[in-house]
C-alpha atoms as a PDB file:
ATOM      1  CA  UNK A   1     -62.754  20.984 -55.433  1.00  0.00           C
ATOM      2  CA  UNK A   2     -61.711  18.934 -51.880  1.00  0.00           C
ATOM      3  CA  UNK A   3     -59.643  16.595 -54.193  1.00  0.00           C
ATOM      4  CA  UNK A   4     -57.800  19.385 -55.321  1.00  0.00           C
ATOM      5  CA  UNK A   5     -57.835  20.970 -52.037  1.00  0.00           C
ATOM      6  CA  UNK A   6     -56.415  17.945 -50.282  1.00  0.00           C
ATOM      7  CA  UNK A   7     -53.837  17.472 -53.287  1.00  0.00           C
ATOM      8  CA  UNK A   8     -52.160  20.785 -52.385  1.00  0.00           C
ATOM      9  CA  UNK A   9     -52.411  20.079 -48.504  1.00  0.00           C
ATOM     10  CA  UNK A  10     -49.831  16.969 -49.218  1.00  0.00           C
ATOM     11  CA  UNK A  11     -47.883  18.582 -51.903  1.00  0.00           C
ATOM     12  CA  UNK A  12     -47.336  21.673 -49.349  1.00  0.00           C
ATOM     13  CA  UNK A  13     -46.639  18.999 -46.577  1.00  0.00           C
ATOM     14  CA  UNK A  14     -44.063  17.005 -48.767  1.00  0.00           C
ATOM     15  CA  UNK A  15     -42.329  20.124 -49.751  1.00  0.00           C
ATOM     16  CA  UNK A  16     -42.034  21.722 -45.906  1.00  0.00           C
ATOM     17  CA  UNK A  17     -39.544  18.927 -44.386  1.00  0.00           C
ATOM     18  CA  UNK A  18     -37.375  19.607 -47.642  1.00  0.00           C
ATOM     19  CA  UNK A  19     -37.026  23.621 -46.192  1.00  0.00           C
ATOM     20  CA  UNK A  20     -36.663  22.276 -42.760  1.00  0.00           C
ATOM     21  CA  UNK A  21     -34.471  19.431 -43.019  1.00  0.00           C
ATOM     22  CA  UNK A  22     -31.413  20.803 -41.364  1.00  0.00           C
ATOM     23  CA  UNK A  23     -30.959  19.491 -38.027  1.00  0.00           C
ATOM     24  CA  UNK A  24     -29.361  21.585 -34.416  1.00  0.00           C
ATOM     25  CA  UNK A  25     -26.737  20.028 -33.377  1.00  0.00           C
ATOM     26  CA  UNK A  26     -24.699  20.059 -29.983  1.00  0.00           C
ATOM     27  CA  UNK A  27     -21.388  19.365 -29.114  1.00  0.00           C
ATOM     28  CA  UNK A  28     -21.118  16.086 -26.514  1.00  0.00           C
ATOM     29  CA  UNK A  29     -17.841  17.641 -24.746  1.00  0.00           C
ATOM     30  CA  UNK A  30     -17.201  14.430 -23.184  1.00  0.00           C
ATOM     31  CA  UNK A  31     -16.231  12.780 -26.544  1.00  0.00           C
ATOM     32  CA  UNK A  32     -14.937  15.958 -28.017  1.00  0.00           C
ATOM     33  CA  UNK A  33     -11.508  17.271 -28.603  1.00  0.00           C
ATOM     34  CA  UNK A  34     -10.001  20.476 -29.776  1.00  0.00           C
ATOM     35  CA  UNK A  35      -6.003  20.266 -30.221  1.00  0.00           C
ATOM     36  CA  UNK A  36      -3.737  23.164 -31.627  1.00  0.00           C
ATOM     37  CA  UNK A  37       0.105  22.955 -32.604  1.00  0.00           C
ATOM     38  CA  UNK A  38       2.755  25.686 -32.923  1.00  0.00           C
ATOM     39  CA  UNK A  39       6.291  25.012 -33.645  1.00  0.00           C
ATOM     40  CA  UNK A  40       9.574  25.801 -31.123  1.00  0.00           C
ATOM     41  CA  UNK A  41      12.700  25.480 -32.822  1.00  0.00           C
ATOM     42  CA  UNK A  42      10.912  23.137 -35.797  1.00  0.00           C
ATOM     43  CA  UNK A  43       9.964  20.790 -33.302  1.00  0.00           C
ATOM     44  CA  UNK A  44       6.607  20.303 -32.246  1.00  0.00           C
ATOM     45  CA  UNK A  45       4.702  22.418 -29.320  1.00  0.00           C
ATOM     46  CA  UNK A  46       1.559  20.974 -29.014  1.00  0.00           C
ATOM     47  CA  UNK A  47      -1.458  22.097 -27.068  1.00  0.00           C
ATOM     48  CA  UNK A  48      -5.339  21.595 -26.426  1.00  0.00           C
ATOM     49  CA  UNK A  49      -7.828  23.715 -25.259  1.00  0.00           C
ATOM     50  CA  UNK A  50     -10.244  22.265 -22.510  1.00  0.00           C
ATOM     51  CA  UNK A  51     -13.025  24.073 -22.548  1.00  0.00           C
ATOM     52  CA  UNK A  52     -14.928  24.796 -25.603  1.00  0.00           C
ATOM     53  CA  UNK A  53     -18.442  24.643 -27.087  1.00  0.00           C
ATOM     54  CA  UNK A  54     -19.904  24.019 -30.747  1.00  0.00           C
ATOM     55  CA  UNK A  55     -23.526  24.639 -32.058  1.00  0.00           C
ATOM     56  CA  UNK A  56     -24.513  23.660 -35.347  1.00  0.00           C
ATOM     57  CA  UNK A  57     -27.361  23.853 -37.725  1.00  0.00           C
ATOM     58  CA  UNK A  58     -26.836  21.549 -40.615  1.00  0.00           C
ATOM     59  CA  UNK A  59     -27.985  19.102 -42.843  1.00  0.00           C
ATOM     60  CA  UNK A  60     -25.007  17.244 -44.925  1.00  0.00           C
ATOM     61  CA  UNK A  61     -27.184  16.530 -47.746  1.00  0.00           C
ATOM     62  CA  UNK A  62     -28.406  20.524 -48.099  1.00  0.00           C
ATOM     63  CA  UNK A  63     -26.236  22.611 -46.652  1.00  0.00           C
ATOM     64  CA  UNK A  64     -28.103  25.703 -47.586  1.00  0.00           C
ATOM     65  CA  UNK A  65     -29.000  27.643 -44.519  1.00  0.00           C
ATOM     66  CA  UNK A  66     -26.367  26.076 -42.115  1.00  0.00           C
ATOM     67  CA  UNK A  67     -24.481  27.679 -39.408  1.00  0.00           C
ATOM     68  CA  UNK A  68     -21.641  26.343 -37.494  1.00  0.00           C
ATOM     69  CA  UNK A  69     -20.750  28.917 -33.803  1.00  0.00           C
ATOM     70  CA  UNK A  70     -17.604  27.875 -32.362  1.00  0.00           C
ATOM     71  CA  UNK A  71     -16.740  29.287 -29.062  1.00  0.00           C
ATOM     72  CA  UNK A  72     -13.457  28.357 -27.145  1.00  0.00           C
ATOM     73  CA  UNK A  73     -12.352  29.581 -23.532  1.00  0.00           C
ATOM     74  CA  UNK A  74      -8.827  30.836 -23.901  1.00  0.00           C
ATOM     75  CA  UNK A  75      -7.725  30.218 -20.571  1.00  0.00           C
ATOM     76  CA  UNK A  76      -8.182  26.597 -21.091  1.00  0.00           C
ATOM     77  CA  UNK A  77      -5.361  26.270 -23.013  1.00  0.00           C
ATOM     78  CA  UNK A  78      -2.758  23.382 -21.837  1.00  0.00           C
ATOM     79  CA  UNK A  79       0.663  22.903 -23.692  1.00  0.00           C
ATOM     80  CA  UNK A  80       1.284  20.576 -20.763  1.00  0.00           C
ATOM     81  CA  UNK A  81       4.158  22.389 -18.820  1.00  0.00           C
ATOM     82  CA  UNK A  82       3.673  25.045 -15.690  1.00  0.00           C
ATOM     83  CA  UNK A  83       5.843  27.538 -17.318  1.00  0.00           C
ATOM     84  CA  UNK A  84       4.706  27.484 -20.711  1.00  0.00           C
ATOM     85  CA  UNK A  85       0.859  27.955 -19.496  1.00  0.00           C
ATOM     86  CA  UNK A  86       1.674  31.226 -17.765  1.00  0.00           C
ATOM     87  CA  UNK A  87       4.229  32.414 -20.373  1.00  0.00           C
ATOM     88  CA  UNK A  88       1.107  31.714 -22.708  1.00  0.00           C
ATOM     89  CA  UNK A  89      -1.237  33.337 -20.334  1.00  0.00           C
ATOM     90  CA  UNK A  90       0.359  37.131 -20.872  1.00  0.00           C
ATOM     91  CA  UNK A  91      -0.347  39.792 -23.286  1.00  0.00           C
ATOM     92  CA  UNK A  92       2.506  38.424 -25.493  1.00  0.00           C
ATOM     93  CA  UNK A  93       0.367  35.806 -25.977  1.00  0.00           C
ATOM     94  CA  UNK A  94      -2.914  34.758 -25.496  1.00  0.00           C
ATOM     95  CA  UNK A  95      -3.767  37.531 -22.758  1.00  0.00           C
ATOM     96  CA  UNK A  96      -6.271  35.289 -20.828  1.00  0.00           C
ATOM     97  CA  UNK A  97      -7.267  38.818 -18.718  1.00  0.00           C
ATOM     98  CA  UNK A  98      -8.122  40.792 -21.684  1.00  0.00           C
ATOM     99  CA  UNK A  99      -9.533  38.454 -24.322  1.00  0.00           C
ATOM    100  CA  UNK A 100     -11.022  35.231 -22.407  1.00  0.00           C
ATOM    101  CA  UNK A 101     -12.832  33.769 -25.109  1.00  0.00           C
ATOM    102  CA  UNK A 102     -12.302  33.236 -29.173  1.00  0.00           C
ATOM    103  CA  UNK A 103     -15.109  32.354 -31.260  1.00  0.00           C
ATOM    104  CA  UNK A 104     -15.880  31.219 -34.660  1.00  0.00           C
ATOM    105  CA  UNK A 105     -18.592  32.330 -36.604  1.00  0.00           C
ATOM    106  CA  UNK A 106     -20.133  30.146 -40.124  1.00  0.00           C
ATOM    107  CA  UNK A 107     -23.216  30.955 -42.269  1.00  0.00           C
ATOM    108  CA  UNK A 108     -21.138  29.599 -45.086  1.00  0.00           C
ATOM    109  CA  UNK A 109     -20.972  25.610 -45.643  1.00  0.00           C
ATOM    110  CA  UNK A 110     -20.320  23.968 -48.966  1.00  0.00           C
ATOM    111  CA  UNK A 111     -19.611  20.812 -49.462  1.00  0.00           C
ATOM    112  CA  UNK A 112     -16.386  20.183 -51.095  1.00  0.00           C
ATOM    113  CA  UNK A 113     -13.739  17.222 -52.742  1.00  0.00           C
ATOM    114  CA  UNK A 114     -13.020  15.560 -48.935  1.00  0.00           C
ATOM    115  CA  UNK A 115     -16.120  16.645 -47.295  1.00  0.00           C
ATOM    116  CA  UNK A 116     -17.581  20.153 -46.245  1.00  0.00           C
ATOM    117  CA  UNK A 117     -15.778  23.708 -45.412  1.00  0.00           C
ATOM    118  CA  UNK A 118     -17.235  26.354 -43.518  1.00  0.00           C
ATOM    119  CA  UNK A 119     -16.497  30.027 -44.328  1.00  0.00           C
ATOM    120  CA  UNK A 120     -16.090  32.155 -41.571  1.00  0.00           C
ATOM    121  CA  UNK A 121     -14.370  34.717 -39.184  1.00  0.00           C
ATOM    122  CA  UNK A 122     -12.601  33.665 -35.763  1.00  0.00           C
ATOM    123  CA  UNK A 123     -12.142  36.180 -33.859  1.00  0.00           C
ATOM    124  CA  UNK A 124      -9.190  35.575 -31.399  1.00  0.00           C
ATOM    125  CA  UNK A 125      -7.147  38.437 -29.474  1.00  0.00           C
ATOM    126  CA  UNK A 126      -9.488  40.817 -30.499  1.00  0.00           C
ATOM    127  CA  UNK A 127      -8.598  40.186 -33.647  1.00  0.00           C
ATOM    128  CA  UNK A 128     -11.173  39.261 -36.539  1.00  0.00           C
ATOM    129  CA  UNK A 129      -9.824  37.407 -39.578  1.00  0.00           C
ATOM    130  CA  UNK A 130     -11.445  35.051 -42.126  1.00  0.00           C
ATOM    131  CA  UNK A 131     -10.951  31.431 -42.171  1.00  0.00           C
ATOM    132  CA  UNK A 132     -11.850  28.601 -44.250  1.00  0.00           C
ATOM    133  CA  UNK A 133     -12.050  25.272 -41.827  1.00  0.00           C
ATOM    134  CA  UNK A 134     -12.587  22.157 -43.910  1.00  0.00           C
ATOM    135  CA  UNK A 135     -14.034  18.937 -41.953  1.00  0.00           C
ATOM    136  CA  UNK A 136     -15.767  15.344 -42.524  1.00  0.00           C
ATOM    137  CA  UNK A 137     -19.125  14.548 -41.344  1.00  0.00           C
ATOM    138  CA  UNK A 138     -19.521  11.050 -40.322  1.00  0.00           C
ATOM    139  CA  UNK A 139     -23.233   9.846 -39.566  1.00  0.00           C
ATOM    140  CA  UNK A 140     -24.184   7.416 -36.363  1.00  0.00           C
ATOM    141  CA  UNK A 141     -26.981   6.177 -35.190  1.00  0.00           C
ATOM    142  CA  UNK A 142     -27.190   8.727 -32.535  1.00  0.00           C
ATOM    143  CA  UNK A 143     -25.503  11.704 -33.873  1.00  0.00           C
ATOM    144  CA  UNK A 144     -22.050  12.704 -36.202  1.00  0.00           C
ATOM    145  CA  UNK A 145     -18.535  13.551 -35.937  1.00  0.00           C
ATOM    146  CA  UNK A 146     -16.810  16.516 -37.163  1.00  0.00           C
ATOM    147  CA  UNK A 147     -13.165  15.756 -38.251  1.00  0.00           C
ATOM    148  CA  UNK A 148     -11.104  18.780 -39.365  1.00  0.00           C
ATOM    149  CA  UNK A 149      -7.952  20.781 -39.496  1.00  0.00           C
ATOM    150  CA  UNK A 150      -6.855  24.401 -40.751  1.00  0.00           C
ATOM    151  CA  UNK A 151      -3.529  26.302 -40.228  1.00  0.00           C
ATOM    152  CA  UNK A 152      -3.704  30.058 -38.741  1.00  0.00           C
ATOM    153  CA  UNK A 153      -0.725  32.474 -38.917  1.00  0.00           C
ATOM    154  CA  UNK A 154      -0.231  33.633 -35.806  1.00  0.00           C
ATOM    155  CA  UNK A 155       0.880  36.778 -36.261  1.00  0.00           C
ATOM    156  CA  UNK A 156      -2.151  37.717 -37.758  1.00  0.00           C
ATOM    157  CA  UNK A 157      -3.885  37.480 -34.512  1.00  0.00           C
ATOM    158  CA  UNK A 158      -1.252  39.269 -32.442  1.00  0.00           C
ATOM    159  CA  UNK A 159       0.099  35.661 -31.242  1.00  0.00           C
ATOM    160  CA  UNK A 160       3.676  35.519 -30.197  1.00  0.00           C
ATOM    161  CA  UNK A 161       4.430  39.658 -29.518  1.00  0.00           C
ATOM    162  CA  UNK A 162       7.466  41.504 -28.640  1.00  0.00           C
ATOM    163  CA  UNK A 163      10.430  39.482 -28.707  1.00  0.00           C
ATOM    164  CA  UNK A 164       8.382  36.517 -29.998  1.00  0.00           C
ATOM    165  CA  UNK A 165       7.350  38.221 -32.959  1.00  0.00           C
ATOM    166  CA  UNK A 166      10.063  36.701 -35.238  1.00  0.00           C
ATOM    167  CA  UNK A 167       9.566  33.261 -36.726  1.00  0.00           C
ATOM    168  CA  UNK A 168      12.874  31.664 -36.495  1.00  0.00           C
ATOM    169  CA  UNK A 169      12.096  30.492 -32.454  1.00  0.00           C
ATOM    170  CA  UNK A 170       8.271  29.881 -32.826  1.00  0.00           C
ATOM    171  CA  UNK A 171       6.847  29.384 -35.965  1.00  0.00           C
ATOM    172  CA  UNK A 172       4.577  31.348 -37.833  1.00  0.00           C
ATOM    173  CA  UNK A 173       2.008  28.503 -38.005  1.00  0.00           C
ATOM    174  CA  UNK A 174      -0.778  27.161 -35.993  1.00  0.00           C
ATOM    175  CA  UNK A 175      -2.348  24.147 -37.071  1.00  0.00           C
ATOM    176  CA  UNK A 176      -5.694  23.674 -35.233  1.00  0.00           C
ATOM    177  CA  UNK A 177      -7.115  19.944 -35.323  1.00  0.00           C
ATOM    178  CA  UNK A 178     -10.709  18.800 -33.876  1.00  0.00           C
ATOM    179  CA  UNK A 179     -12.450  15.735 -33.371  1.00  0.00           C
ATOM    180  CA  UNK A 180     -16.302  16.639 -32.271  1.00  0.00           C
ATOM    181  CA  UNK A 181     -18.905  14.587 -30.902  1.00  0.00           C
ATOM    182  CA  UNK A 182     -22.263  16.054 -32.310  1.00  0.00           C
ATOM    183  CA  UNK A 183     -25.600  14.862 -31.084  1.00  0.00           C
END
C-alpha cells in the first residue's frame, strides 16, 4: 500500500510541471523596440513608438494556455519631424487627448511554418479589430526575443480622417515591426 502510495505521489509530481510549464515573461524596454511604417506619396514614413509594455505567459514548446498583453502609449509616437508629431497628435489621427493608449490582447498562440502567431484584438482609436501578429521566439540564456511584423489598414481604425481619408497621399497600410527583449 505505501509503494503504491508513493508511486502516485511521483507520477502526480512528474505530471504537474507538464500543466505548469509556461513561463511569465516581461518586456526589458531597454533592449526593446516597437517600429511602425505608413506610406506618403509611396515613399516611406516611418515611425516608432517609445513607450510601450509587453507581458507574456508562454511556453514555446506548449503553447496551450498562453497569453501575450500588449500595451502601447500613443503619445509616444515619433516619425522624427516637429510637424508631423503634432499633425499626428490630432483627432485626424492618432488623437493623443482622447485615446492615449492602444493595447493588444492574445489568449490565442499556435505555433506555425516560421514560428508562432498570436490571435487577437488591438484596440487602437477606440476602435477594436482582430489581428493575427506572427513572430519568432529565440531562446538565451537569460531570456528570448520576440521578432515579428503584421500590416494594419488604417482606415479600419479611424487613422488618417477627413481629408486624409483617401489613399492616394498616405497609404492605406501600416506595417508594424518589433524586436522585444523578454526576460
Amino acid at each position: 500500500m505505501m509503494k503504491t502510495l508513493a508511486c502516485l505521489c511521483l507520477v502526480a509530481l512528474g505530471i504537474v510541471p507538464q500543466l505548469t510549464h509556461a513561463a511569465e515573461w516581461k518586456m526589458d524596454a531597454a533592449s526593446s523596440r516597437l517600429d511602425f511604417a505608413a506610406s506618403f506619396e509611396k515613399a516611406p514614413a516611418p515611425g516608432v513608438f517609445k513607450e510601450f509594455d509587453v507581458r507574456m505567459v508562454f511556453d514555446p514548446k506548449q503553447s496551450t494556455g498562453s497569453h501575450l498583453d500588449v500595451s502601447i502609449r500613443v503619445a509616444s509616437a515619433d516619425m522624427a519631424s516637429a510637424d508631423i508629431n503634432k499633425a499626428i497628435a490630432g483627432p485626424e489621427w492618432f488623437d493623443f487627448a482622447k485615446y492615449p493608449q492602444a493595447e493588444f490582447h492574445s489568449t490565442d498562440i499556435q505555433a506555425a511554418a516560421s514560428g508562432y502567431v498570436a490571435r487577437g484584438t488591438l484596440t487602437l482609436k477606440g476602435v477594436k479589430q482582430p489581428v493575427e501578429v506572427p513572430f519568432t521566439w529565440s531562446a538565451t540564456g537569460d531570456g528570448a526575443t520576440m521578432e515579428g511584423q503584421f500590416v494594419a489598414k488604417r482606415a479600419s481604425f479611424g487613422i488618417g480622417t477627413g481629408e486624409w481619408l483617401a489613399n492616394d497621399v498616405i497609404g492605406p497600410d501600416v506595417t508594424v515591426k518589433f524586436r522585444v527583449r523578454m526576460k
